[in-house]
Structures are given as structure tokens and as C-alpha cells.
Protein backbone atom coordinates (compact mmCIF):
# COMPACT_ATOMS: atom_id res chain seq x y z
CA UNK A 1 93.76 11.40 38.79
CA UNK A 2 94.08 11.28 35.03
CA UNK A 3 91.16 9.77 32.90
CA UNK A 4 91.07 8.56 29.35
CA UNK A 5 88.17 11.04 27.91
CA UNK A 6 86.86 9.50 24.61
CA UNK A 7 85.58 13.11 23.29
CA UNK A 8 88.46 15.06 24.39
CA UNK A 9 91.73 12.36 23.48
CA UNK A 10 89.79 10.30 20.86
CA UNK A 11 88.29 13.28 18.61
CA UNK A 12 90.52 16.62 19.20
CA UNK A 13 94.01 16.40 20.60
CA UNK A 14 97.48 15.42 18.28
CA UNK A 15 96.41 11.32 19.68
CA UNK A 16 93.19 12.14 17.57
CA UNK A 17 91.98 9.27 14.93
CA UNK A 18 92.17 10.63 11.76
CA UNK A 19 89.04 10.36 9.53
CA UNK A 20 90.71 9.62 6.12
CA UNK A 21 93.60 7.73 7.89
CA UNK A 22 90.72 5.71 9.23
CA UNK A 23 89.05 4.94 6.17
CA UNK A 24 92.13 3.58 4.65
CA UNK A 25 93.63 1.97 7.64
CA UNK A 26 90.64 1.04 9.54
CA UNK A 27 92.09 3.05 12.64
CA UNK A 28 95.23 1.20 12.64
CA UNK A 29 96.86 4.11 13.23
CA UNK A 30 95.15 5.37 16.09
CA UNK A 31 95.30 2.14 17.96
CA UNK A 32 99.27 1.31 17.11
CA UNK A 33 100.42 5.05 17.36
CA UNK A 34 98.08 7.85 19.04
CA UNK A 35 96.37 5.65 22.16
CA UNK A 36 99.88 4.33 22.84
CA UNK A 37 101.67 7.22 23.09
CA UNK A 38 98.64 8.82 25.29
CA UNK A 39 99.15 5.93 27.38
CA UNK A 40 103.57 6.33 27.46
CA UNK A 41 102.94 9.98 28.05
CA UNK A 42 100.01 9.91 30.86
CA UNK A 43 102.07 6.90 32.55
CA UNK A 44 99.18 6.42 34.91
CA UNK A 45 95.71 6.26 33.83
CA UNK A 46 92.64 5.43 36.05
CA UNK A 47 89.15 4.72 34.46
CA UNK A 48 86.34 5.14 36.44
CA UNK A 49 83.30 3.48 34.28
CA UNK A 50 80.72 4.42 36.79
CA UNK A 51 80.87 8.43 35.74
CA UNK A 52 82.34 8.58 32.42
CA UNK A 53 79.26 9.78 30.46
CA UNK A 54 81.10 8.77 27.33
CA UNK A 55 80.08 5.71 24.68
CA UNK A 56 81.59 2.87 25.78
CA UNK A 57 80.52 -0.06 23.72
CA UNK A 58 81.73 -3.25 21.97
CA UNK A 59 82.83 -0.97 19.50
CA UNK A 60 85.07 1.10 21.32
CA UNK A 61 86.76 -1.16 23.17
CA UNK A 62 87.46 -3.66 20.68
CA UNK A 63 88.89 -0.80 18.69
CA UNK A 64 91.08 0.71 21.20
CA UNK A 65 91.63 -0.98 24.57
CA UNK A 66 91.71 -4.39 22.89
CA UNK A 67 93.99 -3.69 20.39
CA UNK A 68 96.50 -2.34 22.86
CA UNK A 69 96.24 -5.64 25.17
CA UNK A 70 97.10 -8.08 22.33
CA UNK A 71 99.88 -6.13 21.58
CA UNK A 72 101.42 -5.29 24.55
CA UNK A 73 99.52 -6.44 27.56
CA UNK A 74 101.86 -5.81 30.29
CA UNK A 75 102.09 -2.43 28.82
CA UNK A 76 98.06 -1.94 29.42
CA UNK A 77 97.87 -3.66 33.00
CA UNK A 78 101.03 -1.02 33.81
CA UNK A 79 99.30 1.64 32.79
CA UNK A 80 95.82 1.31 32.86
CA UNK A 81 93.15 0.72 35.71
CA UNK A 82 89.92 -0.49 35.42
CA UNK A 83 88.07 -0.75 38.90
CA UNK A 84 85.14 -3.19 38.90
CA UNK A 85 82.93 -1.61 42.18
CA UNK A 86 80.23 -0.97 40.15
CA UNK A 87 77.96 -2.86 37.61
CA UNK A 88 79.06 -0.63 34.47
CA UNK A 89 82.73 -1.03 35.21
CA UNK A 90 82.07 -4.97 36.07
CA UNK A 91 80.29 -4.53 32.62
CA UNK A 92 83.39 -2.87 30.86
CA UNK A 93 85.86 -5.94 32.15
CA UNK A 94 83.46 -8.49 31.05
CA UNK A 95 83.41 -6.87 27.86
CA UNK A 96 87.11 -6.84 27.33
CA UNK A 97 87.24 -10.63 28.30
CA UNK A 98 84.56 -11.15 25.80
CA UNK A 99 86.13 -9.50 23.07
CA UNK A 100 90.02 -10.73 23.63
CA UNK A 101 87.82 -14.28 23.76
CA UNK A 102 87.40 -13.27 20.06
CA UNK A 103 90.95 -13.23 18.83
């Protein structure tokens, strides 16, 4: 089972965001480049909210996860699973719902 890890894939591997990238591009280039290619690479990626210990937030999804579903949303219900057993990952849906409400 493969699991997106914020601190591991978002801070310190080649899909890292780039500081000064981001402070120019305003992580453009994470979400259109790194996170996509983590995604084409992993093929099959299964979050499990309830035991992530890591900060998901408005934030983090609307900066990521969001991102990738306007552009490509087939692309992000291939490859990505969210399951909604528990409250936090019921939490995590509702929060991408609420944020792609935003567009």
C-alpha cells in the first residue's frame, strides 16, 4: 500500500516544492509538475486520513489535491483513493468538495 507522505514527498524527494520556485510561482510548479509525476510514477495511491499524522488543512489541499482535480480529474479519481470510514477522512472529502465549490 503506497501513501502520499506530506513530510517525506512534499519537503525532501526530487517531487519536492521548491522554496524560491514557490515564492515566484506560488507553487505552480509543484502542483503542475512534481505531485503529478509522483502520482504517474506511484500509479496507485491510497490515503488513509485516519493515521496520517501529517497537516492536512484547507491549505494543503487546496494547494495540491485541488489543483490536480481541476486539471485532470479523471487522472486523480484513477489514481488516488480517499476512503471516507472515518470522521477525519469524511472531513478530508468534504473539504475537497468545499474547496473545488470555490473555483
Amino acid at each position: 500500500m503506497i501513501t502520499f507522505n506530506f513530510d517525506k514527498e512534499y519537503t525532501t524527494t526530487p517531487y519536492a516544492r521548491n522554496e524560491e520556485h514557490d515564492k515566484e510561482k506560488n507553487g505552480k510548479d509543484f502542483e503542475e509538475n512534481y505531485l503529478s509525476k509522483w502520482i504517474n510514477e506511484k500509479r496507485e495511491v491510497l490515503i488513509k486520513v485516519d493515521n496520517l499524522e501529517l497537516p492536512f488543512s484547507d491549505s494543503f489541499v487546496d494547494a495540491s489535491f485541488c489543483k490536480l482535480i481541476r486539471q485532470d480529474k479523471e487522472l486523480f479519481n484513477k489514481y488516488i483513493k480517499i476512503d471516507d470510514k472515518t470522521e477525519d477522512e469524511k472531513d478530508l472529502l468534504n473539504t475537497i468538495k468545499e474547496v473545488l465549490a470555490r473555483q
